[in-house]
N, C-alpha and C. Protein backbone atom coordinates (compact mmCIF):
# COMPACT_ATOMS: atom_id res chain seq x y z
N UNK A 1 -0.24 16.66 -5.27
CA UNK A 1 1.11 16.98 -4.84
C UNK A 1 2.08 16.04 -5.56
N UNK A 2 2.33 16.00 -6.82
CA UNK A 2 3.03 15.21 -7.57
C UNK A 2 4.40 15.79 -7.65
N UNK A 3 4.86 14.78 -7.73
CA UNK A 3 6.82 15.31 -8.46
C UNK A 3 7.20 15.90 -7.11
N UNK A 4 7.30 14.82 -5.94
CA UNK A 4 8.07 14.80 -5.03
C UNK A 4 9.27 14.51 -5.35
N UNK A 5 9.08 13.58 -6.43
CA UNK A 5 10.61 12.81 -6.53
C UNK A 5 11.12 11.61 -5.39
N UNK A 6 10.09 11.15 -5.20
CA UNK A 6 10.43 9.82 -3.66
C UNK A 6 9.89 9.26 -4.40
N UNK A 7 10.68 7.70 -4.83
CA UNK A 7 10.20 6.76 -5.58
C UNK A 7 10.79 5.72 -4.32
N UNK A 8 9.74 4.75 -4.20
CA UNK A 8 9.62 3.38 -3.05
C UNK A 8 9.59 3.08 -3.95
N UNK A 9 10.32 1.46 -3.79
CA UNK A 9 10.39 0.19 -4.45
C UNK A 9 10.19 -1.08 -4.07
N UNK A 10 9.17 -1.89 -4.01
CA UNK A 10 9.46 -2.73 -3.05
C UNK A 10 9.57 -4.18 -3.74
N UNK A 11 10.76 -5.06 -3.55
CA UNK A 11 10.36 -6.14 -4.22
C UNK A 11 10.23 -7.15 -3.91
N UNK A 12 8.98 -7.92 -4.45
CA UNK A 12 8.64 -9.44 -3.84
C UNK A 12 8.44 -10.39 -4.61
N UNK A 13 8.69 -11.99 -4.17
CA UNK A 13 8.76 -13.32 -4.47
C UNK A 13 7.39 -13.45 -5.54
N UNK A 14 7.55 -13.82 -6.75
CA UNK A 14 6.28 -14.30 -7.47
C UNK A 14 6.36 -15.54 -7.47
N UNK A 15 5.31 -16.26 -7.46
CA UNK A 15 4.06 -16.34 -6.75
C UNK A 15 4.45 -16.37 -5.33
N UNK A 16 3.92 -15.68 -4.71
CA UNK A 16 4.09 -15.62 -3.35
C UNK A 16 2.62 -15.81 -2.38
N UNK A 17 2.42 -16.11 -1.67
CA UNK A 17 1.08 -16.17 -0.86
C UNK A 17 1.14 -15.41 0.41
N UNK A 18 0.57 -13.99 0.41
CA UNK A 18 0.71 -13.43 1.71
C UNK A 18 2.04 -12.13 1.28
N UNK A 19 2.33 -12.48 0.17
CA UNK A 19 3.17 -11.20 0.13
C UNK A 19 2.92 -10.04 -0.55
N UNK A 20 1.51 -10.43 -1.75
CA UNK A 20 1.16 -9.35 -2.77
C UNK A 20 -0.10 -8.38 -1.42
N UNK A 21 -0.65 -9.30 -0.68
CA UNK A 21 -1.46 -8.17 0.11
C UNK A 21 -0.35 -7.13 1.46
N UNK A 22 0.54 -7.89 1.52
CA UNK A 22 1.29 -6.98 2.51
C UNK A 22 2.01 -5.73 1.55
N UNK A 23 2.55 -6.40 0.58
CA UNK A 23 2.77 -4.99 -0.81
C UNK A 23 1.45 -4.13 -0.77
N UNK A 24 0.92 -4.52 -1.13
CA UNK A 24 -0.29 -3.70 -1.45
C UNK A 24 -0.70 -2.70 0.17
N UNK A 25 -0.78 -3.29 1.14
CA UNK A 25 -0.90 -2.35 2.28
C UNK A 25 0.30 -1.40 2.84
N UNK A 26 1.41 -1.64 2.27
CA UNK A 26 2.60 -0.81 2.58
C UNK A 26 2.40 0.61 1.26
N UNK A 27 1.71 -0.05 0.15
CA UNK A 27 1.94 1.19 -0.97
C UNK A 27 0.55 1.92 -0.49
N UNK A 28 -0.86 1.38 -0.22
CA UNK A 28 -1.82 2.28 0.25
C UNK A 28 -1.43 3.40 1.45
N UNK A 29 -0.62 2.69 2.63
CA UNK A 29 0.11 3.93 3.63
C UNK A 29 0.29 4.68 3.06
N UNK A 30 1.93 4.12 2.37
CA UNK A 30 2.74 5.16 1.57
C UNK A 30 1.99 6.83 1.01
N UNK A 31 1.26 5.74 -0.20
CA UNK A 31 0.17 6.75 -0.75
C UNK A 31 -0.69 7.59 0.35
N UNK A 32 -1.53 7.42 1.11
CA UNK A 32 -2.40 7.98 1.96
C UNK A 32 -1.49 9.35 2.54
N UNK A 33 -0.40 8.69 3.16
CA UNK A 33 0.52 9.49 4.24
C UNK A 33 1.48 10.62 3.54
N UNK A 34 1.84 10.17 2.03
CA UNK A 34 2.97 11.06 0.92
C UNK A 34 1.96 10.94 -0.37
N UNK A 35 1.22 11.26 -0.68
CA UNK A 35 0.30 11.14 -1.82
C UNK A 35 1.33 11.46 -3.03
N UNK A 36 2.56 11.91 -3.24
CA UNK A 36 3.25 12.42 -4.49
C UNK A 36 4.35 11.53 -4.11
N UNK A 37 4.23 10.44 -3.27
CA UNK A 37 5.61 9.84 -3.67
C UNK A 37 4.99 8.17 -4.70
N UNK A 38 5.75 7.89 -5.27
CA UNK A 38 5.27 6.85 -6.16
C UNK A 38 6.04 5.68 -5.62
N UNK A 39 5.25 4.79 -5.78
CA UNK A 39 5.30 3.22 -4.90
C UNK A 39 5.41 2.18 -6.20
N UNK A 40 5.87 1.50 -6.59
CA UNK A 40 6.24 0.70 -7.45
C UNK A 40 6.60 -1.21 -6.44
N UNK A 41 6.11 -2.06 -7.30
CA UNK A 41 6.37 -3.48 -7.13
C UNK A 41 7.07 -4.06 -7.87
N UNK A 42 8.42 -4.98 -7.85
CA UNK A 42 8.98 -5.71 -8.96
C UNK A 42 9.35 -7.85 -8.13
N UNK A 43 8.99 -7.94 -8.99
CA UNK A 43 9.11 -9.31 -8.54
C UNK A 43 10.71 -9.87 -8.31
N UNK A 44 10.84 -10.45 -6.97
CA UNK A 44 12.38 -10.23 -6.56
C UNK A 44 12.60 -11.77 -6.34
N UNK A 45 13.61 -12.05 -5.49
CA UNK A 45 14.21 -13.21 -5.55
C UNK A 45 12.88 -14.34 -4.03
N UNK A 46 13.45 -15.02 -4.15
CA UNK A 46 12.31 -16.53 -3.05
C UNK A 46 12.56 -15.81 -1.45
N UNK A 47 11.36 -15.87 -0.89
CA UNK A 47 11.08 -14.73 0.27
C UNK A 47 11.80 -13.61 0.56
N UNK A 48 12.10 -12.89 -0.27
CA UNK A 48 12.56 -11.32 -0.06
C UNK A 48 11.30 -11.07 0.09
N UNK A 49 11.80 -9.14 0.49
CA UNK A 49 10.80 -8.09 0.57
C UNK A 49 11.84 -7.15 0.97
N UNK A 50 12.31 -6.70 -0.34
CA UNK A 50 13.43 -5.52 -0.51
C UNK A 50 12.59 -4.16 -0.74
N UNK A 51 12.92 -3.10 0.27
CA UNK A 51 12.42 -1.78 0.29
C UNK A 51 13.66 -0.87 -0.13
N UNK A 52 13.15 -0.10 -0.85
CA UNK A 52 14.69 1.04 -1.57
C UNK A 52 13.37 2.48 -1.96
N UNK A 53 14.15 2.98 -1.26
CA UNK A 53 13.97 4.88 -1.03
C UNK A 53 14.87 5.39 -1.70
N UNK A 54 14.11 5.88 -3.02
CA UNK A 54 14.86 6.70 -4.17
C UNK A 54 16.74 5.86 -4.44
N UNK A 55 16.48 4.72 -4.40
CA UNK A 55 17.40 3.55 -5.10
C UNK A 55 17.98 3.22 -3.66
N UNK A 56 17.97 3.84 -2.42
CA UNK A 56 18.68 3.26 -0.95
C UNK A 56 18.09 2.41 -0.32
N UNK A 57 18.55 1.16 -0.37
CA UNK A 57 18.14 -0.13 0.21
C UNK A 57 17.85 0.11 1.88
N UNK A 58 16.69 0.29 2.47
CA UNK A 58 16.41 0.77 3.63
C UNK A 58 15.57 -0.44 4.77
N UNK A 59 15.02 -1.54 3.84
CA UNK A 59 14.62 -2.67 4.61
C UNK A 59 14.80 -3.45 3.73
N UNK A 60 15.59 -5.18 4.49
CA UNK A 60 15.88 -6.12 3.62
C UNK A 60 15.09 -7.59 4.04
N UNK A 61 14.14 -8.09 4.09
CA UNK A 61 13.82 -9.16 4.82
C UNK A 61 14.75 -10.77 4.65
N UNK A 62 15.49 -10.22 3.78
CA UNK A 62 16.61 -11.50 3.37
C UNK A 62 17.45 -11.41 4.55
N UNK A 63 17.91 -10.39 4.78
CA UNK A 63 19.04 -10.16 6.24
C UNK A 63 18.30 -9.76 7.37
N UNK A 64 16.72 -9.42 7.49
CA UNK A 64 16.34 -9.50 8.68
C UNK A 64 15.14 -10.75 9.39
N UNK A 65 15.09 -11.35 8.34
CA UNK A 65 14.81 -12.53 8.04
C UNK A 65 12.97 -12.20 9.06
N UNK A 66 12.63 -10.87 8.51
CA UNK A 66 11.55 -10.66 9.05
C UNK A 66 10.76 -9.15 7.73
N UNK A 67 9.60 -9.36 7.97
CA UNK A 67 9.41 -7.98 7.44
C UNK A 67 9.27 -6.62 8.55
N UNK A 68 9.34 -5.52 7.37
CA UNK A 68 9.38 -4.08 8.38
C UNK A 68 8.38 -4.02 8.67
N UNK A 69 8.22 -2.95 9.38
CA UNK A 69 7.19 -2.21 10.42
C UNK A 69 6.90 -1.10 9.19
N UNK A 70 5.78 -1.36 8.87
CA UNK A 70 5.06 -0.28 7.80
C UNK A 70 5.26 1.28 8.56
N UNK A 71 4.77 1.51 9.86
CA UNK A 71 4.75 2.66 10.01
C UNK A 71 5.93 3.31 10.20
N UNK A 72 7.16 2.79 10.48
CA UNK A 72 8.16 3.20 10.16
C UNK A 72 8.61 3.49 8.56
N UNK A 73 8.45 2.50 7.92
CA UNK A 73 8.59 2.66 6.44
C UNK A 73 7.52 4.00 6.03
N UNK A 74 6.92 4.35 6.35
CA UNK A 74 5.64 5.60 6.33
C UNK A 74 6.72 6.66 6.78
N UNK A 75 7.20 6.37 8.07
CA UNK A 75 8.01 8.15 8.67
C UNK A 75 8.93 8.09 7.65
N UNK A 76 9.91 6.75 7.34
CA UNK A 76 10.97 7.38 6.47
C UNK A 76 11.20 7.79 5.26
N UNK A 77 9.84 7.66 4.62
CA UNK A 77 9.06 8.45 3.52
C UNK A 77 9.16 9.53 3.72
N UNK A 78 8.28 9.75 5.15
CA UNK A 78 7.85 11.55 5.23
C UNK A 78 9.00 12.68 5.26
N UNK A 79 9.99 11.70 5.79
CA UNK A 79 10.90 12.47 6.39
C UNK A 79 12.13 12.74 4.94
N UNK A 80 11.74 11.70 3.99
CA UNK A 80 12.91 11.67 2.39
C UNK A 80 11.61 13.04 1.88
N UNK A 81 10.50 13.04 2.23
CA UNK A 81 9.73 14.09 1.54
C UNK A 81 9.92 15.70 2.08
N UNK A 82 10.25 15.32 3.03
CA UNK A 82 11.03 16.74 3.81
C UNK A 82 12.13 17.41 3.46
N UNK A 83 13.21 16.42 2.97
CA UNK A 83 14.54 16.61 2.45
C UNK A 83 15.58 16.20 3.28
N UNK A 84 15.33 15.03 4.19
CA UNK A 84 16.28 14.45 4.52
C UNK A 84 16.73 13.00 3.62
N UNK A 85 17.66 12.38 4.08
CA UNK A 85 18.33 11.60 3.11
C UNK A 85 17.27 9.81 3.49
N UNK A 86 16.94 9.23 3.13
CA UNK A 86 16.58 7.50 3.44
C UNK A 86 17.56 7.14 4.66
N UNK A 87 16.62 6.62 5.28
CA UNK A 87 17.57 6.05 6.51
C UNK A 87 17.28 4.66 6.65
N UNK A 88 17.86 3.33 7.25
CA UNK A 88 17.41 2.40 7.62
C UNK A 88 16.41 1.87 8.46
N UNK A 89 15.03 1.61 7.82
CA UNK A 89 13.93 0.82 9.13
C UNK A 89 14.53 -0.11 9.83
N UNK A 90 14.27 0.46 11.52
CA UNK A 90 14.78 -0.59 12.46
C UNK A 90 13.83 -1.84 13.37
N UNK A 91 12.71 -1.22 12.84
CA UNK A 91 11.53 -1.88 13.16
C UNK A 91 11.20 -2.99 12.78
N UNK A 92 10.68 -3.99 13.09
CA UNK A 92 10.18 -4.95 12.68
C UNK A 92 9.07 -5.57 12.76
N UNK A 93 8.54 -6.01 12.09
CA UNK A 93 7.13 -7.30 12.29
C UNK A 93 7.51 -8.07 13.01
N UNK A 94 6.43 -8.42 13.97
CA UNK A 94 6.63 -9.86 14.74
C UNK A 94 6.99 -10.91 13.56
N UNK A 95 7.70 -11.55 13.74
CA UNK A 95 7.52 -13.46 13.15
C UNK A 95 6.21 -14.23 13.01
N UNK A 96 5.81 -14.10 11.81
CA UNK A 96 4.71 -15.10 11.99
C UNK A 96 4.81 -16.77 12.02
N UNK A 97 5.63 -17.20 11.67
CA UNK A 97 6.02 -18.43 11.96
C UNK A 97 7.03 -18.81 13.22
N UNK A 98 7.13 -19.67 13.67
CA UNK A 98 8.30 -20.10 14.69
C UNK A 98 8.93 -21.84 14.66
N UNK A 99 9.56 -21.59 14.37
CA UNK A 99 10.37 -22.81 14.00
C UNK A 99 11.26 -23.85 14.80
N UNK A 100 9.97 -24.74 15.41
CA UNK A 100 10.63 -25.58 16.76
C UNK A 100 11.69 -26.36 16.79
């Protein structure tokens, strides 16, 4: 099912520790759940994890100072594969750190 035309982008911190396997499990969803949308990685600025749906910035971990909720990032795939427009993930990952 190729040439959806849904291109994900996601970009993360090089060298990063803990961020190339969370990339990598957001593009296997992706893939599994939209098999014709194409998932791409570019190395971005010191702890980002910028998500953009066909160029619309839809999760920012710089301003949510957390990462998304994959399975949300999964519906708003399905739903840009349907023919609705990218919407913003409101979801979030717990915090893995906490800062006393």
């Amino acid at each position: 099912m190729a040439g959806l035309g849904i291109n994900v982008i996601a970009g993360i911190p090089f060298p990063a520790p803990g961020y190339g396997p969370r990339y990598r499990e957001l593009q296997e969803l992706i893939q599994c759940n939209v098999p014709g949308a194409e998932v791409e990685g570019f190395v971005g600025r010191t702890s980002s994890f910028e998500v953009k749906i066909n160029e619309q910035l839809v999760h920012s971990k710089l301003q949510t100072m957390s990462f998304p909720d994959f399975k949300e990032v999964v519906t708003v795939v399905k739903d840009v594969s349907d023919g609705q427009a990218p919407r913003q993930v409101e979801k979030l990952q717990p915090a893995s750190c906490v800062i006393v």
